[in-house]
Every structure is written in structure tokens, then in C-alpha cells.
C-alpha atoms as a PDB file:
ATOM      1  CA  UNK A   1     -19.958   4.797  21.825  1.00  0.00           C
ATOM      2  CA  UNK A   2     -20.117   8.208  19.797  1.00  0.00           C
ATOM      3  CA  UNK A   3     -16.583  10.135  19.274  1.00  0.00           C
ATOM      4  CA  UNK A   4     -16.438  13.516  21.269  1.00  0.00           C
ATOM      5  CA  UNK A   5     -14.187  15.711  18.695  1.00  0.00           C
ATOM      6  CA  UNK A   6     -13.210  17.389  21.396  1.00  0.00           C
ATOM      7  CA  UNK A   7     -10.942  15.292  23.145  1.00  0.00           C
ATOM      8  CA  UNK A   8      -9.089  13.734  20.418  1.00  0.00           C
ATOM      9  CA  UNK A   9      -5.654  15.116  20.307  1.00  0.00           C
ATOM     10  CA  UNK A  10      -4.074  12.249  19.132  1.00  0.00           C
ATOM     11  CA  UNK A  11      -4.502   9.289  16.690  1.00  0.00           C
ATOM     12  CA  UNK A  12      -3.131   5.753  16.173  1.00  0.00           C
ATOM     13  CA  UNK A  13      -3.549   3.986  12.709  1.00  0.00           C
ATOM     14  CA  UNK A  14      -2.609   0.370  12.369  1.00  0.00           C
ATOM     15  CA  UNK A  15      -2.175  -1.465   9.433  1.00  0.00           C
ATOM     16  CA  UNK A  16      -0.298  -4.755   8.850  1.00  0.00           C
ATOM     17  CA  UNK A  17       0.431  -5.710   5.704  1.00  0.00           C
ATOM     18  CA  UNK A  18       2.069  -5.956   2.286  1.00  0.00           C
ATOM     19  CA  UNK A  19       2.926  -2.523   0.188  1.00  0.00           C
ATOM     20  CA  UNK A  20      -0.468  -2.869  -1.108  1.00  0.00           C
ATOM     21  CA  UNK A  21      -2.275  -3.279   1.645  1.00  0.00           C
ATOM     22  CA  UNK A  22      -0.869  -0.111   2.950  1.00  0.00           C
ATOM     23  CA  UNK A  23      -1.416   1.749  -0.260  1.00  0.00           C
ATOM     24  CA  UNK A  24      -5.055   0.891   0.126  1.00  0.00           C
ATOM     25  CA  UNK A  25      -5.557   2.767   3.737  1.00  0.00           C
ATOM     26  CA  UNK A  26      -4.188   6.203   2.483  1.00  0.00           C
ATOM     27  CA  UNK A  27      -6.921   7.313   1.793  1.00  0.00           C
ATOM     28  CA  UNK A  28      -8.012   7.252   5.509  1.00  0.00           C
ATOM     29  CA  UNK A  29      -5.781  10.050   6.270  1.00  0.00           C
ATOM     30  CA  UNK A  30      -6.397  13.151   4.437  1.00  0.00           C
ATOM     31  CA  UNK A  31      -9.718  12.329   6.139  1.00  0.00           C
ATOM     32  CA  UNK A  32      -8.737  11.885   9.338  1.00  0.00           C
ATOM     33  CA  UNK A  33      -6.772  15.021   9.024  1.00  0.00           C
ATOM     34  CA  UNK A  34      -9.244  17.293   7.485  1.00  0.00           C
ATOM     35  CA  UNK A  35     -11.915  15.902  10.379  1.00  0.00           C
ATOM     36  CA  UNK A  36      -9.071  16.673  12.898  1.00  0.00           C
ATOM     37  CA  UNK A  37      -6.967  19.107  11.461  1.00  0.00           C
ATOM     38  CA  UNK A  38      -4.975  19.739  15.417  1.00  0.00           C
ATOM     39  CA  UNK A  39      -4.537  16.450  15.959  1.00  0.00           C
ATOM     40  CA  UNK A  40      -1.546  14.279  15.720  1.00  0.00           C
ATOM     41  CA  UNK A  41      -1.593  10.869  13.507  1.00  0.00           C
ATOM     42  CA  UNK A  42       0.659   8.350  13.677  1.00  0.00           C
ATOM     43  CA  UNK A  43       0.816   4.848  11.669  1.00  0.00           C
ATOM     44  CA  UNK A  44       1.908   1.379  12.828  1.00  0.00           C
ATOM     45  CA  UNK A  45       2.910  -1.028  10.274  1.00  0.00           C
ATOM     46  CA  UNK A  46       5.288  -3.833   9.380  1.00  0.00           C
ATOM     47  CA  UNK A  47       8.850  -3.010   8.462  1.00  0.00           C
ATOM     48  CA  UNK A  48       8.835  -3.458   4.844  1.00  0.00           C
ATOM     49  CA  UNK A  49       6.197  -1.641   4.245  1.00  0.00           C
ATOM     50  CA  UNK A  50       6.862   1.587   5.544  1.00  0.00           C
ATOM     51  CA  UNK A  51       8.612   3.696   2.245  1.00  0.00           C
ATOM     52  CA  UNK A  52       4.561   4.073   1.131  1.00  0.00           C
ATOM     53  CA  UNK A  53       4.195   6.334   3.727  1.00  0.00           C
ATOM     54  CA  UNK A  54       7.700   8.343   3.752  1.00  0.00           C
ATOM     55  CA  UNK A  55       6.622  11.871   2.798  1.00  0.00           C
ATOM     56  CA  UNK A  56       3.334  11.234   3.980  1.00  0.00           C
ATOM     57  CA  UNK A  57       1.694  14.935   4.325  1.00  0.00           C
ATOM     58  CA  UNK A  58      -1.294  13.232   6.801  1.00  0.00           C
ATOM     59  CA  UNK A  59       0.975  11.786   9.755  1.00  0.00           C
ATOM     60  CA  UNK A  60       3.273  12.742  11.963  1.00  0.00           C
ATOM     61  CA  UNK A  61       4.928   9.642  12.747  1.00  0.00           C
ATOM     62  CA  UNK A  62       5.267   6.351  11.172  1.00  0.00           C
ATOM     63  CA  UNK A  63       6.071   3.315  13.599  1.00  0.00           C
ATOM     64  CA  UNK A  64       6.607  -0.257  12.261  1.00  0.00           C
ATOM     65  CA  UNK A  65       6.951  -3.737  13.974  1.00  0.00           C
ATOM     66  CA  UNK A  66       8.846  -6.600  12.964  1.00  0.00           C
ATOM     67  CA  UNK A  67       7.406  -9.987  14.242  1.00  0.00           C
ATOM     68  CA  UNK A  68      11.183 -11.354  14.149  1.00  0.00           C
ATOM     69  CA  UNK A  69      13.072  -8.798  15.701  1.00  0.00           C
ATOM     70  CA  UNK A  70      10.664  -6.772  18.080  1.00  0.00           C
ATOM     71  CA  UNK A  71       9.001  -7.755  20.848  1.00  0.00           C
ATOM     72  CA  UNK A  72       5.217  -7.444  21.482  1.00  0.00           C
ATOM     73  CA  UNK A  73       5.348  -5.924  24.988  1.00  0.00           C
ATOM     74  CA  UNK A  74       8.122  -3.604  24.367  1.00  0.00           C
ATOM     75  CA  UNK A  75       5.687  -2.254  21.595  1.00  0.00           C
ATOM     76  CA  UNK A  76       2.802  -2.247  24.038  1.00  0.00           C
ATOM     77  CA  UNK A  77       4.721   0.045  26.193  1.00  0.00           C
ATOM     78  CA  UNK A  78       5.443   2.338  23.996  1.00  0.00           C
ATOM     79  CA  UNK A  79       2.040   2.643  22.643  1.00  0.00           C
ATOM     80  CA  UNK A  80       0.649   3.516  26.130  1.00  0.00           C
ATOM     81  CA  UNK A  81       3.519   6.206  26.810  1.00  0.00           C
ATOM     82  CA  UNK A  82       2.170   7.724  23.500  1.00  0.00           C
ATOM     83  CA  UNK A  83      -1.437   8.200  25.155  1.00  0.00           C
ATOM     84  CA  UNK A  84      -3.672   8.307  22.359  1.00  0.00           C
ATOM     85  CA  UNK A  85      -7.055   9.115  22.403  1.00  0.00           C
ATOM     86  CA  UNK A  86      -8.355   7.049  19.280  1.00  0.00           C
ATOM     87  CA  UNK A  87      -6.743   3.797  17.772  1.00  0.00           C
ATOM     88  CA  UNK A  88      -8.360   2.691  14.531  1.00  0.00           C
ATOM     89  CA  UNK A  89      -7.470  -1.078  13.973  1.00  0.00           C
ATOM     90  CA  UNK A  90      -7.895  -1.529  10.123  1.00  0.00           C
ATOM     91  CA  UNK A  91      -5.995  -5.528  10.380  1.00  0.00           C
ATOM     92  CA  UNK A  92      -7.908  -6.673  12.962  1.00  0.00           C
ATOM     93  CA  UNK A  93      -5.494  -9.806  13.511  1.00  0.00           C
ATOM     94  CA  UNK A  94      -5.236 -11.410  17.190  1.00  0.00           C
ATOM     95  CA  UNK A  95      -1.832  -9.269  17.288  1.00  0.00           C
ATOM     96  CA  UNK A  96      -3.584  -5.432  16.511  1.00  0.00           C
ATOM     97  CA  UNK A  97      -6.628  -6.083  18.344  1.00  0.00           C
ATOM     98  CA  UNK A  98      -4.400  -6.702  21.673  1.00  0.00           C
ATOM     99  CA  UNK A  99      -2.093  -3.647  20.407  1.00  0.00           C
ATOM    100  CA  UNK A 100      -5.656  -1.774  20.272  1.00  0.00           C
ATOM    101  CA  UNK A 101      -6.720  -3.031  23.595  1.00  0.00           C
ATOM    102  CA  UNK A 102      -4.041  -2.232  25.787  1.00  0.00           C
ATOM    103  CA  UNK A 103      -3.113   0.934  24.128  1.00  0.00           C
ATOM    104  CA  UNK A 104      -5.524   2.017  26.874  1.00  0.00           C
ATOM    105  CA  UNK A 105      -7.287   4.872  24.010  1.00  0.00           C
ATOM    106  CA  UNK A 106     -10.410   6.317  25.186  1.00  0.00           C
ATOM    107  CA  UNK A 107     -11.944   5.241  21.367  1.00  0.00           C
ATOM    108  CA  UNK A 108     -10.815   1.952  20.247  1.00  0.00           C
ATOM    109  CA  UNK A 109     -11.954   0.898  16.288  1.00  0.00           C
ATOM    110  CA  UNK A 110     -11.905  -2.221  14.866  1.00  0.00           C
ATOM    111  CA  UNK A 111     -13.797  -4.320  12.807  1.00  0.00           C
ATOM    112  CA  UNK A 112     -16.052  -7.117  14.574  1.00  0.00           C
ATOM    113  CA  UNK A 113     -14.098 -10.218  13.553  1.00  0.00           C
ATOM    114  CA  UNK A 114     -15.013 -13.430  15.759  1.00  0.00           C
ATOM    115  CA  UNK A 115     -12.586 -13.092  19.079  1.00  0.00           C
ATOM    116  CA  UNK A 116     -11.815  -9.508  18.308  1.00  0.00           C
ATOM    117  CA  UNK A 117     -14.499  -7.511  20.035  1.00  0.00           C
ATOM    118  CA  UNK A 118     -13.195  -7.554  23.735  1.00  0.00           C
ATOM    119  CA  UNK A 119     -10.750  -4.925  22.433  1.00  0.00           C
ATOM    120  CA  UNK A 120     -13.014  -2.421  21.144  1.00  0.00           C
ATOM    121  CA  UNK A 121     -15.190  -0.021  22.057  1.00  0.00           C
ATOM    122  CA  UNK A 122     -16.459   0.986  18.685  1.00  0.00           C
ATOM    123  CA  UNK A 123     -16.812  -1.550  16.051  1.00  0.00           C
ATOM    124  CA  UNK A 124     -18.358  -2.577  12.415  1.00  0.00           C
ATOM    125  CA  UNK A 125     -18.945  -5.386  10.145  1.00  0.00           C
ATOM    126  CA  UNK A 126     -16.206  -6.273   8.103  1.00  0.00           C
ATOM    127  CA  UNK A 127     -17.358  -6.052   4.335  1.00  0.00           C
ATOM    128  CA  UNK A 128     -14.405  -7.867   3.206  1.00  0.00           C
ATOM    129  CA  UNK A 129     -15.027  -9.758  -0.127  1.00  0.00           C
ATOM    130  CA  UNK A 130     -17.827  -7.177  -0.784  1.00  0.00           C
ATOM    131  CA  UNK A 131     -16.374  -3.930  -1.359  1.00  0.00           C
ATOM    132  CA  UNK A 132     -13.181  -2.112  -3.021  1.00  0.00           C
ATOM    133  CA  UNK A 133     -10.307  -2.724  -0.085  1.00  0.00           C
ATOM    134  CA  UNK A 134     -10.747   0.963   0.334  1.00  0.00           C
ATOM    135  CA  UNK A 135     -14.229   1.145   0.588  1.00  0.00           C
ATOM    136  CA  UNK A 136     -13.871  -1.533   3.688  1.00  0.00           C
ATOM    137  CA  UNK A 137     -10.802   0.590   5.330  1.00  0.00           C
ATOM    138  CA  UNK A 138     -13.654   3.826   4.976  1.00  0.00           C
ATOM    139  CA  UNK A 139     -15.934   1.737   6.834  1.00  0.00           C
ATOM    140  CA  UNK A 140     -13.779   3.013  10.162  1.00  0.00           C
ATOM    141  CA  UNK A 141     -14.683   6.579   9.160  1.00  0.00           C
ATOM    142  CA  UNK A 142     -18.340   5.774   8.490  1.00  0.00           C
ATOM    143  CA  UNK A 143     -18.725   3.813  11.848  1.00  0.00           C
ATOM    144  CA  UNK A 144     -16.930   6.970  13.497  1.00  0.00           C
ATOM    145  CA  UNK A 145     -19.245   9.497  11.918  1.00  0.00           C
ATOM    146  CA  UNK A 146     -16.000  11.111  10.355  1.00  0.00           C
ATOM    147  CA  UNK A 147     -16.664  12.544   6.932  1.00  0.00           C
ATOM    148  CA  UNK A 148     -15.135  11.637   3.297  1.00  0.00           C
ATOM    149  CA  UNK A 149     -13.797  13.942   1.383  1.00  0.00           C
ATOM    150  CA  UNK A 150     -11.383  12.030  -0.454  1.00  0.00           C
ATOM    151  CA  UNK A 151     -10.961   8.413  -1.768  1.00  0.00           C
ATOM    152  CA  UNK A 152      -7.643   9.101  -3.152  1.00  0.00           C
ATOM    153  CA  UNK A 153      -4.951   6.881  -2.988  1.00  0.00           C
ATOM    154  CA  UNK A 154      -1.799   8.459  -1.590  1.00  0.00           C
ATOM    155  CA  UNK A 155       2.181   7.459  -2.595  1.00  0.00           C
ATOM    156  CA  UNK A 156       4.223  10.722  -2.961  1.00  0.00           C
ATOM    157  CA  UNK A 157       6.396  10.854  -5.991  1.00  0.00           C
ATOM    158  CA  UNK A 158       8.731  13.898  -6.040  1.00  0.00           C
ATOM    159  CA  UNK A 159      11.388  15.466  -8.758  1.00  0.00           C
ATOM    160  CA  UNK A 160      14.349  12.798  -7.451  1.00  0.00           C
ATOM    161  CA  UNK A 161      11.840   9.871  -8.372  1.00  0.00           C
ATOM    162  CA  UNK A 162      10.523  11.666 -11.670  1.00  0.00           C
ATOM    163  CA  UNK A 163      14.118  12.032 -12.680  1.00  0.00           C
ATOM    164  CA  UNK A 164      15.101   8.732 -12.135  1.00  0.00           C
ATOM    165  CA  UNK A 165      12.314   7.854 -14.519  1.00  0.00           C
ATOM    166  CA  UNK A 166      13.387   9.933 -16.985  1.00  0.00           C
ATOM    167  CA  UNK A 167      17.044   9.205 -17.363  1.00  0.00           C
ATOM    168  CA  UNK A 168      16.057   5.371 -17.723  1.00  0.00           C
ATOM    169  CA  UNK A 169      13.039   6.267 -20.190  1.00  0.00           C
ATOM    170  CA  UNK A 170      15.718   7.843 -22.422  1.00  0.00           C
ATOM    171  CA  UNK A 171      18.657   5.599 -21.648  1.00  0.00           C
ATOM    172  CA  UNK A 172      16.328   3.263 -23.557  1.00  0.00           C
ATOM    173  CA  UNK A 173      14.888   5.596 -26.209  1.00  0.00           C
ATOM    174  CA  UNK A 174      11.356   4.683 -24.523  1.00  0.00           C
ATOM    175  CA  UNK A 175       9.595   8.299 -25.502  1.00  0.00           C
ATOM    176  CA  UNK A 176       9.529   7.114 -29.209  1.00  0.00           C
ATOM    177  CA  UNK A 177       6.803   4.706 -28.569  1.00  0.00           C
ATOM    178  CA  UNK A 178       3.852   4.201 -26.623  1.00  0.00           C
ATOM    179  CA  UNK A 179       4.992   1.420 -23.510  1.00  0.00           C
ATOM    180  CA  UNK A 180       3.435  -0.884 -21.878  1.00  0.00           C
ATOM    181  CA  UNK A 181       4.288  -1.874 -17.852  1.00  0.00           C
ATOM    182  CA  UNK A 182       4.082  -5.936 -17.472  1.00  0.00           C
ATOM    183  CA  UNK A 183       4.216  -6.293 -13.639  1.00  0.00           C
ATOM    184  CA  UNK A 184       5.668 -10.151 -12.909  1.00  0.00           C
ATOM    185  CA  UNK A 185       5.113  -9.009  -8.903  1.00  0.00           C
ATOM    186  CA  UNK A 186       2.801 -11.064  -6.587  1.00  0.00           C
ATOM    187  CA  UNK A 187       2.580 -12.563  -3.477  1.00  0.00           C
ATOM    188  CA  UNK A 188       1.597 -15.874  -4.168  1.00  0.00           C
ATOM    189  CA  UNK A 189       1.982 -17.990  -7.080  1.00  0.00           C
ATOM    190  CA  UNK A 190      -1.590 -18.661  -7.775  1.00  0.00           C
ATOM    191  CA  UNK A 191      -2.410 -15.022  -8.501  1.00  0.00           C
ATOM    192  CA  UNK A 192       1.073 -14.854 -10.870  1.00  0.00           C
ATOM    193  CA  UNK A 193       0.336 -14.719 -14.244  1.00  0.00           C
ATOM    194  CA  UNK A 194       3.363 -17.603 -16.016  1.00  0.00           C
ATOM    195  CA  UNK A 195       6.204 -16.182 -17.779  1.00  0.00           C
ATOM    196  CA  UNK A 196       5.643 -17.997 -21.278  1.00  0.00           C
ATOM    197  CA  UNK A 197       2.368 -16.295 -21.186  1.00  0.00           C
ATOM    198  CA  UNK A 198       2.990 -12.799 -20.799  1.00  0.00           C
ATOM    199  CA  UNK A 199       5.730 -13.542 -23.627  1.00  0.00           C
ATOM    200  CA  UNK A 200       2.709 -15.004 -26.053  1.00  0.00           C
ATOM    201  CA  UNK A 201       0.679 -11.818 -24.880  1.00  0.00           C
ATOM    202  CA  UNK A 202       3.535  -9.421 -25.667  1.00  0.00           C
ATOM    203  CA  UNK A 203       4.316 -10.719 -29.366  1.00  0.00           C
ATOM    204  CA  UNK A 204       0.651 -10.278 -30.082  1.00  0.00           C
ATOM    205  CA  UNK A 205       0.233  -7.576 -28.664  1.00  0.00           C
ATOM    206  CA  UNK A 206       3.724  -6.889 -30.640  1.00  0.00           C
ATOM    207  CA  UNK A 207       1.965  -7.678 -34.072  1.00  0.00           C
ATOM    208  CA  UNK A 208      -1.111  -5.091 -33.300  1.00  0.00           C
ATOM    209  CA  UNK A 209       0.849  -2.025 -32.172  1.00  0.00           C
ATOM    210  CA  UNK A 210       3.964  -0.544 -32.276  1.00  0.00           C
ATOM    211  CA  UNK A 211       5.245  -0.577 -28.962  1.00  0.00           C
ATOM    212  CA  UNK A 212       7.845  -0.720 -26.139  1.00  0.00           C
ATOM    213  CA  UNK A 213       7.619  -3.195 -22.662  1.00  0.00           C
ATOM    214  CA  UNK A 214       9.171  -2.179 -19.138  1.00  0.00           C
ATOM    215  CA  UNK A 215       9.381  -5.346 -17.218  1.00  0.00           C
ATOM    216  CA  UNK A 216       8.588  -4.736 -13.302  1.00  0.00           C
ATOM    217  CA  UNK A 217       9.759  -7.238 -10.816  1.00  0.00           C
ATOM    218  CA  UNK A 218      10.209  -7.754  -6.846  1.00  0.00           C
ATOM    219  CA  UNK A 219      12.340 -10.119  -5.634  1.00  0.00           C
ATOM    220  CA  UNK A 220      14.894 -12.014  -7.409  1.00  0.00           C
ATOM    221  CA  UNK A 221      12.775 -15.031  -8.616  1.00  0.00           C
ATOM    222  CA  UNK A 222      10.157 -12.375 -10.503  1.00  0.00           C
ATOM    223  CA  UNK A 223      13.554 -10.879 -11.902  1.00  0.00           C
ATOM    224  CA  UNK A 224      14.646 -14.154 -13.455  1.00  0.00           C
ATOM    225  CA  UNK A 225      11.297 -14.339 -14.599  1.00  0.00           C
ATOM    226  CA  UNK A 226      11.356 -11.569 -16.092  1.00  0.00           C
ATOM    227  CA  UNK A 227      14.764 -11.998 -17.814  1.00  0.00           C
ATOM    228  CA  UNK A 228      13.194 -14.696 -19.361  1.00  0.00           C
ATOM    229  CA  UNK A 229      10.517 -12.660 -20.602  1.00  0.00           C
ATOM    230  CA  UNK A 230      12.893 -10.342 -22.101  1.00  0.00           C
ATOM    231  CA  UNK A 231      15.010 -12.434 -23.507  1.00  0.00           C
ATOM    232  CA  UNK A 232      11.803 -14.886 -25.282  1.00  0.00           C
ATOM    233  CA  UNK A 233       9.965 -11.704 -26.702  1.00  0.00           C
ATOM    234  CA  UNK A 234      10.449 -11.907 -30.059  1.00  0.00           C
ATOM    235  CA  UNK A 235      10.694  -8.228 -31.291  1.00  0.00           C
ATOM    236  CA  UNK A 236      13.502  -7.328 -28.523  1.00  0.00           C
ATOM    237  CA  UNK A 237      11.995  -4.286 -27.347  1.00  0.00           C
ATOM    238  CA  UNK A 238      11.278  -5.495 -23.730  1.00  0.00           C
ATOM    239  CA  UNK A 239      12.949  -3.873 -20.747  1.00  0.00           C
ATOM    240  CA  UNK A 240      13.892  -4.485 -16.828  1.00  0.00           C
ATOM    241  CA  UNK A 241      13.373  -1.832 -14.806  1.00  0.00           C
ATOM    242  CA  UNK A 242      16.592  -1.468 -12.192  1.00  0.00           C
ATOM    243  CA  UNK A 243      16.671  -2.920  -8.331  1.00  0.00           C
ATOM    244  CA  UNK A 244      14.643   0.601  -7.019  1.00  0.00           C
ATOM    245  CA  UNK A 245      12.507   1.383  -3.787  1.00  0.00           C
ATOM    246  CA  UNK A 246       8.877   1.374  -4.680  1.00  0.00           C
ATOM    247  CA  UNK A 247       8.220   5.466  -4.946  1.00  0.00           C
ATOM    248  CA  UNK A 248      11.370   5.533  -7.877  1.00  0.00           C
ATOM    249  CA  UNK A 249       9.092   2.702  -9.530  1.00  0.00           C
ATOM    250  CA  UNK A 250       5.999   4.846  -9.079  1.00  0.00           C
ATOM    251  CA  UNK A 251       7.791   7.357 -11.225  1.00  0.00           C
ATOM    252  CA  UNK A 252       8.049   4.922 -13.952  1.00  0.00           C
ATOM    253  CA  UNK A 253       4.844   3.415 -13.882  1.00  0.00           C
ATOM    254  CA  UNK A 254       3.255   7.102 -13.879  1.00  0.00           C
ATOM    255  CA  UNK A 255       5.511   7.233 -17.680  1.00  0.00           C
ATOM    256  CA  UNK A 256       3.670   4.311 -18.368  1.00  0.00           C
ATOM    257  CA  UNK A 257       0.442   4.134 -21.141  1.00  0.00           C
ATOM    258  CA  UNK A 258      -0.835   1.018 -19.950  1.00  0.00           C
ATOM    259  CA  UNK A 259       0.299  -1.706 -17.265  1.00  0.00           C
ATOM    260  CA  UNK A 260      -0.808  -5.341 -17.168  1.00  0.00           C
ATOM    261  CA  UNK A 261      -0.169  -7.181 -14.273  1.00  0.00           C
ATOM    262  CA  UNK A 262      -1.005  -9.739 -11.459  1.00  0.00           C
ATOM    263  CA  UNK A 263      -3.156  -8.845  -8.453  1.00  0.00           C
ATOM    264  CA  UNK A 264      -0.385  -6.841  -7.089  1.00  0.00           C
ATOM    265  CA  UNK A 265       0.928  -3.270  -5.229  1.00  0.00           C
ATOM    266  CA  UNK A 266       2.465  -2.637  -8.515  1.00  0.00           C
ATOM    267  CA  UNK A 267      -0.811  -2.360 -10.537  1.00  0.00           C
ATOM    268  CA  UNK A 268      -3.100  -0.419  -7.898  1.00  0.00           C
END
């Protein structure tokens, strides 16, 4: 099925996921915008995730879901009382694809996973494992013959967040040095880099250059961790960023020269 341009007034995004994840579909929207500049766009997404798109210049709306707390059909509903003419489905999990099919959108994207296709109308192979994460979310634009014009990532950062960077950069004399972000976050322990070896990594790096280290952490097991760090580095000159939403840590990491860290939000 071929888009008509014409009739698409309004769009529906979806996109489960961790902080990451979402990061990794912004640059979707300045495309979907600049395609359909009239037209409104609205994201679906899990709670937690939705301060990346706060401030969001690309959507109208954002609308999450919470698996715990919300119910499937009530969400339904309001989807079809939306009416939208075009749902892209860039999860593709049993959950979206129904969302997708009985949104009841003229255009309904999503990638051809096995038991997905009854609920769309327009579908491509997922390259997952093949390409860049945002080259595979793209692959909904190619397959709708919508141009790119950007591949930018997207997480607005304004003079609140850059200020809060600044008054802990100097609360910590950090402008005196160079600094270096270690990022302790990750979602799953295999892909977590140990604690005793980021603290051998920082005391050589420590005897090559002159140096400062902001430690970034998560949740309160990656903030012991990182206290440990801290506290095991030999020089001293390690630091723990504050308990901050993810667009004030944005700020910081944007002070940073370098950042090492696990497969993680934090290091996109």
C-alpha cells in the first residue's frame, strides 16, 4: 500500500522501551514533520521513559502506558477516539502490533516480525542486528517513501539544565582539568562493566593524564557502585553526579571531554 500525503492529518508513533531506546527513534520526527509539516504527531511510550521527549519540538502529544497500572483496552479506546490516519509501530511486540491494529489507521507500519503482520498494512524487514538502532527505526520512513533529512538524535537541553551543570562543575573545581564521564548505568549485568575495573582503568588512566572523573549512575545499586569507585580511586579526584532527571544529566555529560561507559542511554 503506497501513502497518499494527502490524507494524513494525523500521526501515531509507538515506541516501548528503555530511555535509550527512545533516544534512538528521535530522529524519526523532524522527518516526519518536515514530510508533514500540518500534521499532528503524537508518541506512545512506557512511563519512565517519557522526560526524553518533554520539550520535544516534533510532537504534539506524548502518551505513555504502564503495563502495571493501565489497562490495554482502556488504551485501545482512546487510540481510536484519536482517529489517526498513520500509526508507525517501531516495537513491534504482540502488545503494539494489536495497539496498531485496532487503532483502526488507514496506514498501519510495522516491521514484519513472525505473528505480527495481520496488523499491518505496510510493512518491512526488520534489520535488527545489522544496522545502527537508528538506521532500523529509518527503515519505517524508507518503507513509507518519506524522505531523510536528518539522522540527528534529539534530547533538548535548555539554560535550567546547563545551569545545573555548571554550579556542580564549579562546586567541584571541575573546569581546571580536562574530565572524564564513567557511566556505571546498564540494564543488565552482563553488559556492566565491574566496579574494581573501572577503578584499575581510572588510576591508569590517572598516571597518563591529569584529570578529573564524574561518576554517572541510575538506580541505587549503580550508586553504591559507584561510591565504591570513588572511594577506591587512588588520586581522589572522582565525583558522583547528584539524584537528577536524565535532561539535567545531559547537561553534564555535554561538559564532559570524554565518557566511558557500558552499553547504555547514558553513553549514546
Amino acid at each position: 500500500m503506497k501513502l497518499d500525503k494527502n490524507k494524513i492529518n494525523k500521526i501515531l508513533v509507538i515506541k516501548f522501551g528503555g530511555i535509550g531506546d527512545i533516544l534512538l527513534t528521535t530522529p524519526v520526527l523532524p522527518n516526519l514533520k518536515a514530510f508533514f509539516p500540518d500534521a499532528e504527531i503524537n508518541f506512545l511510550t512506557v512511563r519512565h521513559s517519557r522526560d526524553i521527549l518533554i520539550d520535544n519540538p516534533y510532537i504534539t502529544r506524548a502518551f505513555t502506558y504502564d503495563a502495571n497500572e493501565d489497562k490495554s483496552w482502556c488504551l485501545i479506546k482512546n487510540i481510536r477516539k484519536q482517529k489517526y490516519d498513520l500509526v508507525i509501530d517501531l516495537f513491534g511486540n504482540p502488545r503494539t502490533a494489536l495497539i496498531t491494529f485496532l487503532s483502526r489507521a488507514r496506514y498501519r507500519f510495522g516491521f514484519n516480525f513472525r505473528g505480527r503482520n495481520y496488523a499491518y498494512n505496510i510493512s518491512v524487514k526488520g534489520r535488527g542486528g545489522e544496522v545502527h538502532n537508528v538506521e532500523f527505526n529509518l527503515d519505517s520512513l524508507r518503507a513509507l517513501d518519506i524522505p531523510i533529512v536528518s539522522k540527528k538524535l534529539y534530547l533538548p537541553v535548555n539554560v535550567v539544565h546547563k545551569e545545573f551543570a555548571d554550579e556542580f562543575f564549579n562546586s567541584h573545581n571541575l573546569f581546571s582539568k580536562k574530565v572524564i564521564g564513567i557511566s556505571k548505568t546498564g540494564g543488565w549485568e552482563s553488559k556492566r562493566y565491574k566496579a574494581d575495573d573501572y577503578t584499575k582503568l581510572m588510576d591508569i588512566l590517572n598516571e597518563i593524564y591529569d584529570v578529573n572523573f564524574i561518576l554517572f549512575w541510575g538506580n541505587q545499586k549503580e550508586k553504591e557502585n559507584c561510591e565504591k569507585i570513588r572511594d577506591s580511586v587512588k588520586k581522589g579526584n572522582a565525583y558522583l553526579i547528584p539524584d537528577s532527571p536524565i535532561r539535567y544529566l545531559a547537561a553534564i555529560i555535554e561538559k564532559c571531554d570524554l565518557v566511558i561507559g557500558n552499553d547504555s542511554d547514558l553513553c549514546i
